[in-house]
N, C-alpha and C. Protein backbone atom coordinates (compact mmCIF):
# COMPACT_ATOMS: atom_id res chain seq x y z
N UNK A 1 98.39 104.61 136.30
CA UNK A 1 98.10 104.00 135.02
C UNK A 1 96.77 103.26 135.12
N UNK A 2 95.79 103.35 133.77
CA UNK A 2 94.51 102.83 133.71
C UNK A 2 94.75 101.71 133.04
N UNK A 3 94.18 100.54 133.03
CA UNK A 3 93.40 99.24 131.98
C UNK A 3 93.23 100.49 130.45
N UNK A 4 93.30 100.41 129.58
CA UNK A 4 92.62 100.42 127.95
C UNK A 4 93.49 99.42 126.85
N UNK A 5 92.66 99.58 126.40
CA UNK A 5 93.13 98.74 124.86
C UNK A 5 93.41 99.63 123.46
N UNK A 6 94.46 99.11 122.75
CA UNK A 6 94.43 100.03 121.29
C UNK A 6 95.06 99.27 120.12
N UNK A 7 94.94 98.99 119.21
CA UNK A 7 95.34 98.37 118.16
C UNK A 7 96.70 98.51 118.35
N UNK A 8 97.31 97.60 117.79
CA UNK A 8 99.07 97.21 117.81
C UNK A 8 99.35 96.39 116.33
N UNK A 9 100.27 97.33 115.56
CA UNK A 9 100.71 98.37 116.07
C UNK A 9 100.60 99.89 116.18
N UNK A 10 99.35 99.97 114.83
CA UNK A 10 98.31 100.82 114.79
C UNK A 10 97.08 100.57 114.44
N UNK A 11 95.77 101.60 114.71
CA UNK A 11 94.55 101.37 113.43
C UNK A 11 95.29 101.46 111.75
N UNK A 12 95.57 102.51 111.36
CA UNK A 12 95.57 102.27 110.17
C UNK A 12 96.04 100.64 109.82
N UNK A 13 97.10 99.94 110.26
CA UNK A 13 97.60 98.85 110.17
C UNK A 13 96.86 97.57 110.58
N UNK A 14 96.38 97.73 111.51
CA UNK A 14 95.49 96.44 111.61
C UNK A 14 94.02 96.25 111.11
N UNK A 15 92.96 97.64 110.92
CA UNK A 15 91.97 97.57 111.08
C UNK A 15 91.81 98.87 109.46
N UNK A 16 92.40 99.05 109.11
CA UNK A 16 92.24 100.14 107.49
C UNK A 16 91.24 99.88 106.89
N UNK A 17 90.91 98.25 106.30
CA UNK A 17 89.87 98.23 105.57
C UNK A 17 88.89 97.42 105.86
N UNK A 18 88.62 97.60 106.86
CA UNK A 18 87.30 96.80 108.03
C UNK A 18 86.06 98.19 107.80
N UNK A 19 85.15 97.12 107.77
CA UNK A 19 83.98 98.53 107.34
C UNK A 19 83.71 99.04 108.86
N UNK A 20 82.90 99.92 108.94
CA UNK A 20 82.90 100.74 110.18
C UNK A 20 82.29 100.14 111.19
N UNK A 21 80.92 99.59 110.74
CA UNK A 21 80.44 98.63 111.43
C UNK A 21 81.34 97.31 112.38
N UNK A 22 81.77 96.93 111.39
CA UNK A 22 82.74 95.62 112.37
C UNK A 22 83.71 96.49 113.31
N UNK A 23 84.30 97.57 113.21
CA UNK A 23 84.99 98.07 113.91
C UNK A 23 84.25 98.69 115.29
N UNK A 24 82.96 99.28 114.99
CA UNK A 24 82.46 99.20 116.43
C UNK A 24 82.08 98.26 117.17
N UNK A 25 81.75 96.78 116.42
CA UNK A 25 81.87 95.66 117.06
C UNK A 25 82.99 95.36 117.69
N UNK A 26 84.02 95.42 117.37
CA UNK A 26 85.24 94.65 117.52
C UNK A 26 86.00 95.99 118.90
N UNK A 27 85.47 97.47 119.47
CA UNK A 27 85.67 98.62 120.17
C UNK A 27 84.97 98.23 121.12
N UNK A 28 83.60 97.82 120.51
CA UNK A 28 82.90 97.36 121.95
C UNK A 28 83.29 96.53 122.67
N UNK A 29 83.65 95.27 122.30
CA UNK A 29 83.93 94.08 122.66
C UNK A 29 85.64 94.36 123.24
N UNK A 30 86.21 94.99 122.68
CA UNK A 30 87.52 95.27 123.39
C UNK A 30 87.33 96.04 124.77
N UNK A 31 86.40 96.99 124.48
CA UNK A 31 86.43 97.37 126.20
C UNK A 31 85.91 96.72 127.03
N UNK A 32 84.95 95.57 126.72
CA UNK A 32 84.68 94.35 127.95
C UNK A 32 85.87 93.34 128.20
N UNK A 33 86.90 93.43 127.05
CA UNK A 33 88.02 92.78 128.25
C UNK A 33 89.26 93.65 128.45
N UNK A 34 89.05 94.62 128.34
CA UNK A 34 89.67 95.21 129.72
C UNK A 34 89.19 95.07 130.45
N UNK A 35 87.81 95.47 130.77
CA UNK A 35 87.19 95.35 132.38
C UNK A 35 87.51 93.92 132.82
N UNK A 36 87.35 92.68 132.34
CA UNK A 36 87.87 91.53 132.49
C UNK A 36 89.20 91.57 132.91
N UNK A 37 90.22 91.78 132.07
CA UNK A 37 91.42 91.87 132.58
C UNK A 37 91.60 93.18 133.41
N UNK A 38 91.23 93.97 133.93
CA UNK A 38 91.36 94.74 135.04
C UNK A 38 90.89 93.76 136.40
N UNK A 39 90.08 93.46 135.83
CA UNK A 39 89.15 92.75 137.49
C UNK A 39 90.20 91.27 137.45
N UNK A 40 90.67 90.83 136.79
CA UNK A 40 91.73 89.66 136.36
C UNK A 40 92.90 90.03 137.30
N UNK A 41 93.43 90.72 136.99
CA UNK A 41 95.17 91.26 137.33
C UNK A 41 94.41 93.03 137.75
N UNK A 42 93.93 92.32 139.57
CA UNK A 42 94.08 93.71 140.00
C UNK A 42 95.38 95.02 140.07
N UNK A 43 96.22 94.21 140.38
CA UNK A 43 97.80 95.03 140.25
C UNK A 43 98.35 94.65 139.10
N UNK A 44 97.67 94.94 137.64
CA UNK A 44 98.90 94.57 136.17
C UNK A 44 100.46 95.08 136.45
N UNK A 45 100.77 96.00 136.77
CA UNK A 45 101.76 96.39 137.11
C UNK A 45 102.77 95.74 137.80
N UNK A 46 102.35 94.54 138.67
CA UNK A 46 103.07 94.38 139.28
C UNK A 46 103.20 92.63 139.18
N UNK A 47 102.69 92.39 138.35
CA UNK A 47 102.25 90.89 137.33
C UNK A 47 103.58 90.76 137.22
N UNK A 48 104.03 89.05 137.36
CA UNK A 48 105.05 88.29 137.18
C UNK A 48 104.87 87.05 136.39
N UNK A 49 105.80 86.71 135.24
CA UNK A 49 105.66 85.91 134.27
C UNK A 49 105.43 85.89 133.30
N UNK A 50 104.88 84.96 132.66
CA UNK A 50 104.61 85.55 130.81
C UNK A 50 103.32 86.15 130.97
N UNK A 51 102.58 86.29 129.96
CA UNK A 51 101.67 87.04 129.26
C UNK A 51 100.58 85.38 129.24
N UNK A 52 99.12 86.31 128.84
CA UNK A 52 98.22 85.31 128.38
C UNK A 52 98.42 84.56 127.13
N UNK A 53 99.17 85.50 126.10
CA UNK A 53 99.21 85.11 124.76
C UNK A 53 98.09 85.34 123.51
N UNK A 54 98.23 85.11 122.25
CA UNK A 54 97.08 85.19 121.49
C UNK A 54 96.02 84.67 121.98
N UNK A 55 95.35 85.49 121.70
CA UNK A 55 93.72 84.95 121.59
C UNK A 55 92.76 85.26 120.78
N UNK A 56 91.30 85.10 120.56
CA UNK A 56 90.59 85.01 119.03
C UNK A 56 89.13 85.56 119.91
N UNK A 57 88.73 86.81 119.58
CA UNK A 57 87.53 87.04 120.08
C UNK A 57 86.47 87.19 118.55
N UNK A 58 85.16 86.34 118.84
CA UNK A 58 84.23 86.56 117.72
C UNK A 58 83.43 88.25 118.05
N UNK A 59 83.21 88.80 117.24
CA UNK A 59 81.96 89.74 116.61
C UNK A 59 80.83 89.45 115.78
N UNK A 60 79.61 89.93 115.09
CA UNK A 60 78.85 90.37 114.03
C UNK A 60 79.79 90.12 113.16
N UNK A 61 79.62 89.70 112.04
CA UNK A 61 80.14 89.95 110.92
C UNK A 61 81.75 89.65 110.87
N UNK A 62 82.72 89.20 112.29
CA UNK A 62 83.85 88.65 112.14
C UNK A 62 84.64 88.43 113.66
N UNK A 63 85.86 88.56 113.09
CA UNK A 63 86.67 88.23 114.89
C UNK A 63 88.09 89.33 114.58
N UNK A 64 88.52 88.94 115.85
CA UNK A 64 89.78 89.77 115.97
C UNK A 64 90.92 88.70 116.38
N UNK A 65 92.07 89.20 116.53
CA UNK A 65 93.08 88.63 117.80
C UNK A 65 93.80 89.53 118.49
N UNK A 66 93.69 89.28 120.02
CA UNK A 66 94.23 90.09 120.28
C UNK A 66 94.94 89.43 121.71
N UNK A 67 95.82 90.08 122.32
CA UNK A 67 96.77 89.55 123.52
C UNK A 67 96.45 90.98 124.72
N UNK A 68 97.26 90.54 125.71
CA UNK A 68 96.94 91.28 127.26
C UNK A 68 98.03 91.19 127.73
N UNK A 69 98.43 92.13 128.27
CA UNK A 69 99.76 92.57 128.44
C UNK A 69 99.56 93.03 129.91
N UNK A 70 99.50 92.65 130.51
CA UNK A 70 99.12 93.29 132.60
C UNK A 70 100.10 93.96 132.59
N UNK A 71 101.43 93.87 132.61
CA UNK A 71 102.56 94.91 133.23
C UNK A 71 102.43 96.44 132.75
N UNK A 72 101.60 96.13 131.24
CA UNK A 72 101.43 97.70 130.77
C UNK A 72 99.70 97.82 130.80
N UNK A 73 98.86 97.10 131.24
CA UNK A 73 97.68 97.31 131.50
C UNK A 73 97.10 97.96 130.50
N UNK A 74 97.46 96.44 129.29
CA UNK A 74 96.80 97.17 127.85
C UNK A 74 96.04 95.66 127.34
N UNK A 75 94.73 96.07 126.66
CA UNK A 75 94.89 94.70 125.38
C UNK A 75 95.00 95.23 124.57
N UNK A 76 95.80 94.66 123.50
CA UNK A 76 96.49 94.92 122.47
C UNK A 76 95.64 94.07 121.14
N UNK A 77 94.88 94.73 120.17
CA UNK A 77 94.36 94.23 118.90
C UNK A 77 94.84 94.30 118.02
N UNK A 78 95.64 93.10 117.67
CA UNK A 78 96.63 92.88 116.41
C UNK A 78 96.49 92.55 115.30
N UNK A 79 94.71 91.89 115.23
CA UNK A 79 94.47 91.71 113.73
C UNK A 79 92.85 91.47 113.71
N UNK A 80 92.35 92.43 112.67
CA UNK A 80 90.86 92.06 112.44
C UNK A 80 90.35 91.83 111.06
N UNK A 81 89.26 90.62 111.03
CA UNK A 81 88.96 89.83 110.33
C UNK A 81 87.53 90.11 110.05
N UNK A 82 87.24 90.72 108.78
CA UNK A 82 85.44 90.42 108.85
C UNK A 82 84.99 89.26 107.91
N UNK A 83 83.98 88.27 108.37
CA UNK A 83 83.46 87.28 107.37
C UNK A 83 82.58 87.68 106.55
């Protein structure tokens, strides 16, 4: 199993009417924390305890929230926001 990230509980659902632009902001910026949380929780898999919890990453034009899940070696983007 690899580190990636994917909207939760889907794109259409979290990210539908985000213009395209903020969404490659908000793709880019998701795959720098995986690499973060990969290099974080070398063994996610084998991670004991809770979770990091919500968190609020800024973009261009808005933010997201999203959580990290090590045992399934995912971040998970649950809601995006453009200003």
């Amino acid at each position: 199993m690899t580190w990636s990230w994917e909207y939760h509980p889907d794109e259409q659902y979290v990210a539908a009417e985000a213009p395209p632009a903020l969404l490659a902001e908000i793709e880019r910026r998701a795959d720098e924390l995986v690499r973060a949380a990969e290099a974080r929780h070398l063994d996610g898999t084998g991670h004991q305890g809770p979770g990091e919890g919500l968190r609020t990453a800024t973009v261009a034009n808005g933010f997201f929230v999203y959580f990290v899940v090590p045992r399934q070696q995912r971040v998970y983007v649950c809601q995006v926001t453009g200003v």
